[in-house]
PDB file of N, CA and C in Angstrom:
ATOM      1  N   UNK A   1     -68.034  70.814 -54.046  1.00  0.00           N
ATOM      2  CA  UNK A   1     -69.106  70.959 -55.014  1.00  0.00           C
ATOM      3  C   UNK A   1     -70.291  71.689 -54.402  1.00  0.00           C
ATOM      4  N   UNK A   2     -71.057  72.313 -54.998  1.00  0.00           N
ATOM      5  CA  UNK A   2     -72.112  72.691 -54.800  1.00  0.00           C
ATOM      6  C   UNK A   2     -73.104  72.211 -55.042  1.00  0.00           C
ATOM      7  N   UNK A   3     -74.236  71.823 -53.903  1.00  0.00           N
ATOM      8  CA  UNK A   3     -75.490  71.584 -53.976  1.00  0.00           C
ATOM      9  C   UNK A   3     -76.826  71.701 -55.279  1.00  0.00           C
ATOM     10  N   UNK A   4     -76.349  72.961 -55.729  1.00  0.00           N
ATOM     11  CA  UNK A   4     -77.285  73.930 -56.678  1.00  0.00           C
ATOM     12  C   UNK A   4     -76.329  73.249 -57.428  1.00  0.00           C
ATOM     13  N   UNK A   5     -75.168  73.205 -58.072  1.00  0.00           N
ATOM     14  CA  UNK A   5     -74.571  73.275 -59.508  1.00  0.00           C
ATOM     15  C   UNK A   5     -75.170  72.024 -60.007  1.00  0.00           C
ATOM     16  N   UNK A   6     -75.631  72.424 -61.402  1.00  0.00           N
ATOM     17  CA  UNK A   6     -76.605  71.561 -62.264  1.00  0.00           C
ATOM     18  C   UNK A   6     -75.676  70.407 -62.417  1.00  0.00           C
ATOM     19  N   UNK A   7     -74.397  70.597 -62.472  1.00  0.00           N
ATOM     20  CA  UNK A   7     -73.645  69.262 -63.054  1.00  0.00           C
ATOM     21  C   UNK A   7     -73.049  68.104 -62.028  1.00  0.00           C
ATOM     22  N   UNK A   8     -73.503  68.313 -60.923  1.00  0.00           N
ATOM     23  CA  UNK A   8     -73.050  67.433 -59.508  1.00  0.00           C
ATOM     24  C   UNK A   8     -74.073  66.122 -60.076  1.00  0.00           C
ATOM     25  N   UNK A   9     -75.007  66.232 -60.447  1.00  0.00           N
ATOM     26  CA  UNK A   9     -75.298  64.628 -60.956  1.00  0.00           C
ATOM     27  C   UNK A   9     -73.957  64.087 -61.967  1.00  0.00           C
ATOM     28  N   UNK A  10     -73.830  64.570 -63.076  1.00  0.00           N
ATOM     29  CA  UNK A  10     -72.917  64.343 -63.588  1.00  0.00           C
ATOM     30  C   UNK A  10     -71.487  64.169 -63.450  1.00  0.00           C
ATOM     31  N   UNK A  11     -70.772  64.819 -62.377  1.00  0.00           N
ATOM     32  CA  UNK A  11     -70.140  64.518 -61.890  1.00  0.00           C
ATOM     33  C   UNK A  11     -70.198  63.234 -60.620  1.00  0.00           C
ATOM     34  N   UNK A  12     -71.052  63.151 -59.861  1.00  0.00           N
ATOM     35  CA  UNK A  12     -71.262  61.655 -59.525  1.00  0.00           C
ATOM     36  C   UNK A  12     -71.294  60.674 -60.176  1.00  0.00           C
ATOM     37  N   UNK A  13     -71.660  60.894 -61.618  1.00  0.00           N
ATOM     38  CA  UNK A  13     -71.722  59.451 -62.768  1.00  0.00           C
ATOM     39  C   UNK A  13     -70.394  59.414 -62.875  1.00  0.00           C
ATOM     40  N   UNK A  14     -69.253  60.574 -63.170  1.00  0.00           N
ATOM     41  CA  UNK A  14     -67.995  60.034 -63.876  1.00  0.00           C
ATOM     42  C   UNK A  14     -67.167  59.262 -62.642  1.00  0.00           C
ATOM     43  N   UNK A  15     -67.535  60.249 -61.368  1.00  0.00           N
ATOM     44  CA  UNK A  15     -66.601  59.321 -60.160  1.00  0.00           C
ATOM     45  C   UNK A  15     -67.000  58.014 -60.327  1.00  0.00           C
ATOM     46  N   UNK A  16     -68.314  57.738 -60.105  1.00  0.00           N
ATOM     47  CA  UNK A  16     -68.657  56.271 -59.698  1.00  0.00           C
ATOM     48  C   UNK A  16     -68.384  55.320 -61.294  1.00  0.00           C
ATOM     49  N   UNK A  17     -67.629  55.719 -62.366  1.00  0.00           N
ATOM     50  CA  UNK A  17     -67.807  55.240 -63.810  1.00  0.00           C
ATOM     51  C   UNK A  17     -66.317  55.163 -63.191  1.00  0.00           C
ATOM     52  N   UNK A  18     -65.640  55.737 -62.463  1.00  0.00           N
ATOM     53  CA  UNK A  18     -63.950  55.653 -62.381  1.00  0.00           C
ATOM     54  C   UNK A  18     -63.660  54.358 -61.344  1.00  0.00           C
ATOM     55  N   UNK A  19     -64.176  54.364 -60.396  1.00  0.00           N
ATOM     56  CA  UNK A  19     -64.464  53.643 -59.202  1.00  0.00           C
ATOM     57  C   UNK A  19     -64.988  51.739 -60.040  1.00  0.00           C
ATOM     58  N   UNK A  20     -65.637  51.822 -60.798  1.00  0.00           N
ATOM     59  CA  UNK A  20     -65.715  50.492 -61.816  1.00  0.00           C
ATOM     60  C   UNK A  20     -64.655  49.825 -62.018  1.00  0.00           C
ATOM     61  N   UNK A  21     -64.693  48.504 -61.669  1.00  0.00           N
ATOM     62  CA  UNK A  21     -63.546  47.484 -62.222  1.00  0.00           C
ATOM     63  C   UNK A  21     -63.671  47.260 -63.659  1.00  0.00           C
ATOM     64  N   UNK A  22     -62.512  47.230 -64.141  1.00  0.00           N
ATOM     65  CA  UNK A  22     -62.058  47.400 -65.387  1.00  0.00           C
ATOM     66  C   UNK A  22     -62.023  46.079 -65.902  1.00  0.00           C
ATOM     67  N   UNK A  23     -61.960  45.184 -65.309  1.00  0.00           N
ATOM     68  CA  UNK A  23     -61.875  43.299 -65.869  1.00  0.00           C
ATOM     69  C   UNK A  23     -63.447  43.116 -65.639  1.00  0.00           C
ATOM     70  N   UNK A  24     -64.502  43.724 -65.922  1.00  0.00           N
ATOM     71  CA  UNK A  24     -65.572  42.970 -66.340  1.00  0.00           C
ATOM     72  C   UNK A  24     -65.626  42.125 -67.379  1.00  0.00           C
ATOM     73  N   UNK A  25     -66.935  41.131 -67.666  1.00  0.00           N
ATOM     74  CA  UNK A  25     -67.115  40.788 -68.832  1.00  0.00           C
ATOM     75  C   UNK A  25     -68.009  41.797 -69.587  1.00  0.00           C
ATOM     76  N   UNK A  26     -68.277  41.922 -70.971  1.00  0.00           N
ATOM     77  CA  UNK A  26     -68.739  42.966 -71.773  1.00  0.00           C
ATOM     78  C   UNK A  26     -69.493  42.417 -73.062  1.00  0.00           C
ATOM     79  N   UNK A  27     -69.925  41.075 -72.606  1.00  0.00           N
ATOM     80  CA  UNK A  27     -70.551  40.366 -73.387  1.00  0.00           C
ATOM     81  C   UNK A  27     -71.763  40.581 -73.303  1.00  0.00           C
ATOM     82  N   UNK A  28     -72.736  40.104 -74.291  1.00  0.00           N
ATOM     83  CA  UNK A  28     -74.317  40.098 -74.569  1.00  0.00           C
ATOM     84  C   UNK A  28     -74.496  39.533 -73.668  1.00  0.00           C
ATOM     85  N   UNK A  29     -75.651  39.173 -72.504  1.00  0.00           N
ATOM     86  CA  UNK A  29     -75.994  38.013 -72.289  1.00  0.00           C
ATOM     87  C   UNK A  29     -76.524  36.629 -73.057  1.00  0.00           C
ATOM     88  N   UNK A  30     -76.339  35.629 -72.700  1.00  0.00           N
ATOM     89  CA  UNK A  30     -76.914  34.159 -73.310  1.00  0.00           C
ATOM     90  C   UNK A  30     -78.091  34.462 -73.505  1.00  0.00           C
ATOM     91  N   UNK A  31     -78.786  34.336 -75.032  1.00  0.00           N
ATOM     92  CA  UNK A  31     -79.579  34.111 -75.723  1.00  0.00           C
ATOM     93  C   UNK A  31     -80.349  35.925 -75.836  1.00  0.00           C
ATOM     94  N   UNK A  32     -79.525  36.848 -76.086  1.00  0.00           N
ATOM     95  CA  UNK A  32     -79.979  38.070 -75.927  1.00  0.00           C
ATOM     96  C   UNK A  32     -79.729  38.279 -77.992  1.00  0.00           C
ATOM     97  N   UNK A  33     -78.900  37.809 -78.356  1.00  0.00           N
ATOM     98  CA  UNK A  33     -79.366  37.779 -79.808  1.00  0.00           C
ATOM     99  C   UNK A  33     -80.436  37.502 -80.889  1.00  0.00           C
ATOM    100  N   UNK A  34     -80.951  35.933 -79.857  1.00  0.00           N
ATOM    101  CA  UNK A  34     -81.777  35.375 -80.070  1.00  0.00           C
ATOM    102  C   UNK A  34     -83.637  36.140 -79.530  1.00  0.00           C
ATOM    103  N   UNK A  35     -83.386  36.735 -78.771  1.00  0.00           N
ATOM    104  CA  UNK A  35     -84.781  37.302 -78.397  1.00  0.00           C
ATOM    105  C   UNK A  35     -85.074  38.612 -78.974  1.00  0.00           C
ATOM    106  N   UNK A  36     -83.594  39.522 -79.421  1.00  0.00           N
ATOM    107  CA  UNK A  36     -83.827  40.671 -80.321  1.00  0.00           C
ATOM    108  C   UNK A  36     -84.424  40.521 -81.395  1.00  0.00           C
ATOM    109  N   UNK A  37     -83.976  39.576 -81.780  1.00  0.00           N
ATOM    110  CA  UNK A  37     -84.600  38.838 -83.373  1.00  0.00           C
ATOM    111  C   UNK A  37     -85.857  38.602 -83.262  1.00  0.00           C
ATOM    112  N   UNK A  38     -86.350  37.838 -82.307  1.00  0.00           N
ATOM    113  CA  UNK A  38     -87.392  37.003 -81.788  1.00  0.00           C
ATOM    114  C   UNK A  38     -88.477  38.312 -82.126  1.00  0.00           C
ATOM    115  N   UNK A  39     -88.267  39.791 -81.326  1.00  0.00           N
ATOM    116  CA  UNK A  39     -88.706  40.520 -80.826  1.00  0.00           C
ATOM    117  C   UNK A  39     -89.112  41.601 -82.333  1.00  0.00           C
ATOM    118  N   UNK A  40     -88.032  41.466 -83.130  1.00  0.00           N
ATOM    119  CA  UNK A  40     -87.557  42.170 -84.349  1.00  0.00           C
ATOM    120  C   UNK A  40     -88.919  41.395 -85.521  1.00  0.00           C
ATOM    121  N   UNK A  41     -88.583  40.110 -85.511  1.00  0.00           N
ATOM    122  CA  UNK A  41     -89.806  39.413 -86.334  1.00  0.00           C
ATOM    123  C   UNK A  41     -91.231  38.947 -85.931  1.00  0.00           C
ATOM    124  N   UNK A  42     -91.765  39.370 -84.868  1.00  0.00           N
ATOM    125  CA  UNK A  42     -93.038  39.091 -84.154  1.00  0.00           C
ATOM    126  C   UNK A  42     -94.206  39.321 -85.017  1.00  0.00           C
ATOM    127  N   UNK A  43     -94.605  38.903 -85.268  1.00  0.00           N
ATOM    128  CA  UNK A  43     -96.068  39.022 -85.715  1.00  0.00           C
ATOM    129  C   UNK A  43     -96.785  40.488 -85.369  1.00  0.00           C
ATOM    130  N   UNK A  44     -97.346  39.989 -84.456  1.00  0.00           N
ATOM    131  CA  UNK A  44     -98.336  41.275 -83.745  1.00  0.00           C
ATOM    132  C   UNK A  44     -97.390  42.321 -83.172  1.00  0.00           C
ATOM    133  N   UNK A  45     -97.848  43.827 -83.398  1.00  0.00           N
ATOM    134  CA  UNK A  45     -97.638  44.888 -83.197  1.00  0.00           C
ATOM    135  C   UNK A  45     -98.506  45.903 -82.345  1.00  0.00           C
ATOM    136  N   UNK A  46     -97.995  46.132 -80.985  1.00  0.00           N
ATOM    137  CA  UNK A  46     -99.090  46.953 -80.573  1.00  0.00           C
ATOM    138  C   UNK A  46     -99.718  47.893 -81.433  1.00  0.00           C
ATOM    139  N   UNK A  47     -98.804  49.187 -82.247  1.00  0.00           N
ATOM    140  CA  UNK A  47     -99.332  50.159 -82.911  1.00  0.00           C
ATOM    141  C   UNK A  47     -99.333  50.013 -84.023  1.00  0.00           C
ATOM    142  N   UNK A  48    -100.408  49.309 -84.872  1.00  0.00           N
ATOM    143  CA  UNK A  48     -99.985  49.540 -86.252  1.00  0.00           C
ATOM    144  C   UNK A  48     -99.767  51.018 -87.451  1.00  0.00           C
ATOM    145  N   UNK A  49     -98.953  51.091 -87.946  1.00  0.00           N
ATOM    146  CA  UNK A  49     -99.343  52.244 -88.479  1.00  0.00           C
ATOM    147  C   UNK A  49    -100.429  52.458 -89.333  1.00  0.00           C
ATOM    148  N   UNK A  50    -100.702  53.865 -89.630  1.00  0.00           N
ATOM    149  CA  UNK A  50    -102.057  53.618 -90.846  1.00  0.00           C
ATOM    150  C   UNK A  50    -102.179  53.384 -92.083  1.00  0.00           C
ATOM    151  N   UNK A  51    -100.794  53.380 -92.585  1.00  0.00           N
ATOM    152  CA  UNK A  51    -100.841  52.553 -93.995  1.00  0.00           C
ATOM    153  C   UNK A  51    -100.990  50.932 -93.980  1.00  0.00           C
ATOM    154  N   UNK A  52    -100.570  50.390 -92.420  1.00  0.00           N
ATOM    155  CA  UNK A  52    -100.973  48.755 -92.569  1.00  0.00           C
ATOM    156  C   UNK A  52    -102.319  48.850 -92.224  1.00  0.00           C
ATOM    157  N   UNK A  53    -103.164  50.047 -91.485  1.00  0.00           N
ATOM    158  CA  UNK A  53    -104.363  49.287 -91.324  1.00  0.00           C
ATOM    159  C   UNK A  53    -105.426  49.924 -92.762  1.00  0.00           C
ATOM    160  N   UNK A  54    -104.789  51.232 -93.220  1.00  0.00           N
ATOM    161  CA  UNK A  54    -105.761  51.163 -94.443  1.00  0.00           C
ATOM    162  C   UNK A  54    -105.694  50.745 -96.065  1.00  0.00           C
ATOM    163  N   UNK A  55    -104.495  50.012 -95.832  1.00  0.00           N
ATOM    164  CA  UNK A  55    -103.705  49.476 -96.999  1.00  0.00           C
ATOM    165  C   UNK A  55    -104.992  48.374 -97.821  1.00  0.00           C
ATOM    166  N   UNK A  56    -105.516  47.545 -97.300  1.00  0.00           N
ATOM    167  CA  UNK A  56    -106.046  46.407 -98.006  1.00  0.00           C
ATOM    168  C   UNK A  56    -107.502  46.624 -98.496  1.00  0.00           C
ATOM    169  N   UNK A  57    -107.953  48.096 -97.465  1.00  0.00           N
ATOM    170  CA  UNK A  57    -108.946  48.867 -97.996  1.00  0.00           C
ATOM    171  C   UNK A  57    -108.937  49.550 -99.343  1.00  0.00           C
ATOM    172  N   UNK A  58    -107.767  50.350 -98.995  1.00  0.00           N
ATOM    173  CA  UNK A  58    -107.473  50.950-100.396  1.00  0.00           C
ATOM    174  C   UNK A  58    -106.783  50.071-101.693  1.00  0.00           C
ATOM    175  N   UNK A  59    -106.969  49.034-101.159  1.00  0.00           N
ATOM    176  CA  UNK A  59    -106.486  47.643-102.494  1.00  0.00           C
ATOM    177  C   UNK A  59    -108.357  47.251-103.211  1.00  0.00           C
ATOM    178  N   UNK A  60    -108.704  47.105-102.179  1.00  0.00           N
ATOM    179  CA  UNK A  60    -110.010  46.944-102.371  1.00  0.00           C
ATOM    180  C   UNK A  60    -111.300  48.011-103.544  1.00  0.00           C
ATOM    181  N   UNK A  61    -110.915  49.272-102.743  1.00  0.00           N
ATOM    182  CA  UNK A  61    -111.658  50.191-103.434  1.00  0.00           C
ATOM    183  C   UNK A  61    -110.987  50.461-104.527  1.00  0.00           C
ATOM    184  N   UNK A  62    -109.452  50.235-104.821  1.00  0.00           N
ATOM    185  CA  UNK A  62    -109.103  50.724-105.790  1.00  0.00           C
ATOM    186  C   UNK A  62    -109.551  49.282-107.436  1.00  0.00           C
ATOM    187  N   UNK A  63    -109.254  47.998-107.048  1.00  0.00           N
ATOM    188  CA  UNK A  63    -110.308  47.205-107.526  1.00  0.00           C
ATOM    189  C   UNK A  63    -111.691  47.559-107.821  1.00  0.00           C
ATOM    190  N   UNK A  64    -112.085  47.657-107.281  1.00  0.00           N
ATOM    191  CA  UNK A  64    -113.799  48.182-107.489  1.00  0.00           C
ATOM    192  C   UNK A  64    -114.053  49.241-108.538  1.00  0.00           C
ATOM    193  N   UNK A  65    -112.864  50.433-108.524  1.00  0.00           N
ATOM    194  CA  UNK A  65    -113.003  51.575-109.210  1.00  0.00           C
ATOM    195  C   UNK A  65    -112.306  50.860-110.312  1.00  0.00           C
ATOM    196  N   UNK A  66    -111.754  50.423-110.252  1.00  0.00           N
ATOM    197  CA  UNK A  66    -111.414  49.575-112.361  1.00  0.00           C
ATOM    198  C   UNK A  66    -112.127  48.863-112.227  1.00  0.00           C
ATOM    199  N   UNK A  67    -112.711  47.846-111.977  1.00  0.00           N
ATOM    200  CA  UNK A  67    -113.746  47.341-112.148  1.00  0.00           C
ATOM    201  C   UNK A  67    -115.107  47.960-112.443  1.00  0.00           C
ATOM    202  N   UNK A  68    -115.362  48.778-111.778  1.00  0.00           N
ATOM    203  CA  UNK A  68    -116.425  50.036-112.462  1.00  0.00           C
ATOM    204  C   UNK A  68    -116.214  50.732-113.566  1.00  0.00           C
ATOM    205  N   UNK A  69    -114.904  51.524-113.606  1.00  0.00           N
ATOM    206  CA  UNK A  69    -114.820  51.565-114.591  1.00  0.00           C
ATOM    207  C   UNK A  69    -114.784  51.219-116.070  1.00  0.00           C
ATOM    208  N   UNK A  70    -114.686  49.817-116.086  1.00  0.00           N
ATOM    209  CA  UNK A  70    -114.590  49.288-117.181  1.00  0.00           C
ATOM    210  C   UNK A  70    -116.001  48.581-117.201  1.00  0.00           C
ATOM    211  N   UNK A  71    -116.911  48.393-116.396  1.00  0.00           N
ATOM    212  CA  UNK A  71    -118.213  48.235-116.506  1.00  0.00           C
ATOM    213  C   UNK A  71    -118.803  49.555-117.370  1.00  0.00           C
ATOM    214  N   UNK A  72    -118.604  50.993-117.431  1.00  0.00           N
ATOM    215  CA  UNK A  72    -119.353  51.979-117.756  1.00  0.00           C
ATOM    216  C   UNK A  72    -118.716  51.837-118.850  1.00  0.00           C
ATOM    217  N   UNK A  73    -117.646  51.728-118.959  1.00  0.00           N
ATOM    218  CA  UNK A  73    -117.344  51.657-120.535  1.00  0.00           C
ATOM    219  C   UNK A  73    -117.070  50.713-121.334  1.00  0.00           C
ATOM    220  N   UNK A  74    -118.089  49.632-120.927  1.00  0.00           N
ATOM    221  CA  UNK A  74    -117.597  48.262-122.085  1.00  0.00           C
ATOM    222  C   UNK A  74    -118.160  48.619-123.252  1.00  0.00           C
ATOM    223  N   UNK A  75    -119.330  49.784-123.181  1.00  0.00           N
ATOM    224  CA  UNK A  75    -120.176  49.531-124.719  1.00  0.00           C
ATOM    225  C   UNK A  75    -118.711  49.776-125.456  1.00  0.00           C
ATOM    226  N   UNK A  76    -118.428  50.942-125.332  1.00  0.00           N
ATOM    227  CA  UNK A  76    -117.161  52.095-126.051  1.00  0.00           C
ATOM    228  C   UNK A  76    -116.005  50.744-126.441  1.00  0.00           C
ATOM    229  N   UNK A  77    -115.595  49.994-125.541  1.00  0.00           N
ATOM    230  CA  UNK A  77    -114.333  49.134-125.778  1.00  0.00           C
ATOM    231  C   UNK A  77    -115.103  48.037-126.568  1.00  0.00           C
ATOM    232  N   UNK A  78    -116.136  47.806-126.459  1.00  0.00           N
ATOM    233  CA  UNK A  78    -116.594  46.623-127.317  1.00  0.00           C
ATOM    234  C   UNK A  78    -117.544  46.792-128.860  1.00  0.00           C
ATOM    235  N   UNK A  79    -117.394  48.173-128.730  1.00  0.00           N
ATOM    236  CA  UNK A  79    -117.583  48.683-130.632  1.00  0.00           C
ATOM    237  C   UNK A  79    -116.582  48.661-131.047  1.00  0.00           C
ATOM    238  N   UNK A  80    -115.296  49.427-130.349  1.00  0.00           N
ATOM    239  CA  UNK A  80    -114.046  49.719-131.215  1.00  0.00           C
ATOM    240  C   UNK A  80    -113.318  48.334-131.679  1.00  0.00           C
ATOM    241  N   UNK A  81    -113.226  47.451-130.590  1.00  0.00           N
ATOM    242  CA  UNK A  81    -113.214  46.440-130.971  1.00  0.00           C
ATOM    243  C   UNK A  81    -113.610  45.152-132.040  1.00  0.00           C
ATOM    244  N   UNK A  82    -115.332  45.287-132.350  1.00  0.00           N
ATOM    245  CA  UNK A  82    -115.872  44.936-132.715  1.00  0.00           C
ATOM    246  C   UNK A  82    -115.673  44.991-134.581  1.00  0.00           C
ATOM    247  N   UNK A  83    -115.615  46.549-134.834  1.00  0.00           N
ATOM    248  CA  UNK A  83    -115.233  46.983-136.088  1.00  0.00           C
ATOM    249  C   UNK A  83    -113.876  46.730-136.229  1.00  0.00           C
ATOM    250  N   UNK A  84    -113.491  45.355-137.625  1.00  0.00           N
ATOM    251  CA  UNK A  84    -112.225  45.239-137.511  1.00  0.00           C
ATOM    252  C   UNK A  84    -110.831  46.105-138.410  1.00  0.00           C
ATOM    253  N   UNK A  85    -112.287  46.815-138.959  1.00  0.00           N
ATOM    254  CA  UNK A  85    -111.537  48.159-140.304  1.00  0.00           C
ATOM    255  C   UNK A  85    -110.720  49.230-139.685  1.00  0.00           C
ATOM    256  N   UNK A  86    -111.086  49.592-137.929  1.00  0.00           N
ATOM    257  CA  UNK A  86    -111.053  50.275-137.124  1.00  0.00           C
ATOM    258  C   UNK A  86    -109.298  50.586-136.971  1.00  0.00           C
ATOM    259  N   UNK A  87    -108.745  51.326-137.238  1.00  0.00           N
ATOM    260  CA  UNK A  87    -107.293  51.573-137.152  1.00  0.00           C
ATOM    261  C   UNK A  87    -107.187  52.191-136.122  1.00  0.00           C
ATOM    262  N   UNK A  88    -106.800  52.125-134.002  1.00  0.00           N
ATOM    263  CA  UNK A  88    -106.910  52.655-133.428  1.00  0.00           C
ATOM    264  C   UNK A  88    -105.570  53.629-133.445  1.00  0.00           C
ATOM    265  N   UNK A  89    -104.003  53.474-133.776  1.00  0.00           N
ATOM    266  CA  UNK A  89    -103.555  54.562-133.825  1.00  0.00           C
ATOM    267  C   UNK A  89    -102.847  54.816-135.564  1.00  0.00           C
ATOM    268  N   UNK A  90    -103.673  55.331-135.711  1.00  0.00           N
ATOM    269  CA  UNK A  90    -103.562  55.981-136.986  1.00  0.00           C
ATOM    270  C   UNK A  90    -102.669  56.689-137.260  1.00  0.00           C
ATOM    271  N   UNK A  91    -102.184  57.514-136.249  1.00  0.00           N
ATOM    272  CA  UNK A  91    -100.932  58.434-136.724  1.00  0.00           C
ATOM    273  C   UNK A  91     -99.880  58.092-135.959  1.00  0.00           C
ATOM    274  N   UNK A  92    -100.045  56.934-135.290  1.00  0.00           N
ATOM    275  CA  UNK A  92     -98.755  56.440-135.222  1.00  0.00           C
ATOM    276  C   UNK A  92     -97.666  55.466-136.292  1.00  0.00           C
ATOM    277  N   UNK A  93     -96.858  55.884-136.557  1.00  0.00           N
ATOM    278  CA  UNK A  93     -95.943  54.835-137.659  1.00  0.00           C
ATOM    279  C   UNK A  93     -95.763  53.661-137.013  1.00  0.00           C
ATOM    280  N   UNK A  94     -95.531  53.506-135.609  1.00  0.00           N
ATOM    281  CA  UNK A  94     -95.301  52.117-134.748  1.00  0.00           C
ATOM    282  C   UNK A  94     -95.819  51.146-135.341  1.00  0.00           C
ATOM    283  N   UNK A  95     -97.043  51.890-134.954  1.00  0.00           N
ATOM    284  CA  UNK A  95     -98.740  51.198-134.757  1.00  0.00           C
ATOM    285  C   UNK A  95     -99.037  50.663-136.384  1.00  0.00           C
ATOM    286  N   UNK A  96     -98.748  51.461-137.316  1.00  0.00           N
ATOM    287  CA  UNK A  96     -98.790  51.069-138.454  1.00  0.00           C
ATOM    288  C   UNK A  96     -98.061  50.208-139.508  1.00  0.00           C
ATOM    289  N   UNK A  97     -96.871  49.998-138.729  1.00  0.00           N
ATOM    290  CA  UNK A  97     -95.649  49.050-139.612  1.00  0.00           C
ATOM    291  C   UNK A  97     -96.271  47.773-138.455  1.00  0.00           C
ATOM    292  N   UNK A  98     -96.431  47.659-137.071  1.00  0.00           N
ATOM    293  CA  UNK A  98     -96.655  46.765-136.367  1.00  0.00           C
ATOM    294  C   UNK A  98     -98.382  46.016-136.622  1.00  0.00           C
ATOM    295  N   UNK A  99     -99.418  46.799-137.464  1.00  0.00           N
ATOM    296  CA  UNK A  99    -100.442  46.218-137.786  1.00  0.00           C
ATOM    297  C   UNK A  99    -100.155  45.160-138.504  1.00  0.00           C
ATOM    298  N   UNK A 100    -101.401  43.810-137.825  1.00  0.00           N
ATOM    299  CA  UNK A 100    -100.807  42.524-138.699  1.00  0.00           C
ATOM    300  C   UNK A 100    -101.746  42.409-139.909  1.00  0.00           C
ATOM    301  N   UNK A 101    -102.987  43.194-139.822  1.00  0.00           N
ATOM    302  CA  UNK A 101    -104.445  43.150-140.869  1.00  0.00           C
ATOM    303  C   UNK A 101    -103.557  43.846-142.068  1.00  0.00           C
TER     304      UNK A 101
END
């Protein structure tokens, strides 16, 4: 073999992979199921991503903005309301076989 040839690492892995006894065991170790899991359901996360850290923000503001919104426009929802002559869809047939007035 040659010194320089890129694949002499690789070829040292397959000798020494040949050279391996063949009657090992090939089992998990004891309790290695149990700590993947462990590891899999943990709580804390070093990196959170940024939808978990701006998620409850944007739950928040998005509350606020219907909530505002329907502050600027209660006069509007609470005339139409108010008038009970008020037929809001008029050209719908739905709306009109389903009226109970």
């Amino acid at each position: 073999m040659n010194p320089a040839d890129p694949h002499q690492p690789w070829q040292r892995l397959i000798a020494a992979a040949r050279r391996a006894p063949s009657g090992r065991d090939d089992r998990a170790p004891y309790g290695f199921s149990t700590r993947v899991a462990a590891l899999a359901f943990a709580v804390e996360r070093p990196a959170a991503s940024l939808f978990e850290r701006f998620a409850p923000r944007a739950v928040i503001f998005a509350g606020l903005l219907a909530l505002g919104s329907v502050a600027l426009n209660y006069s509007a929802i609470s005339t139409v309301h108010a008038e009970e002559d008020v037929v809001l869809f008029s050209g719908d047939p739905v709306a009109t076989l389903l009226d109970p007035s």
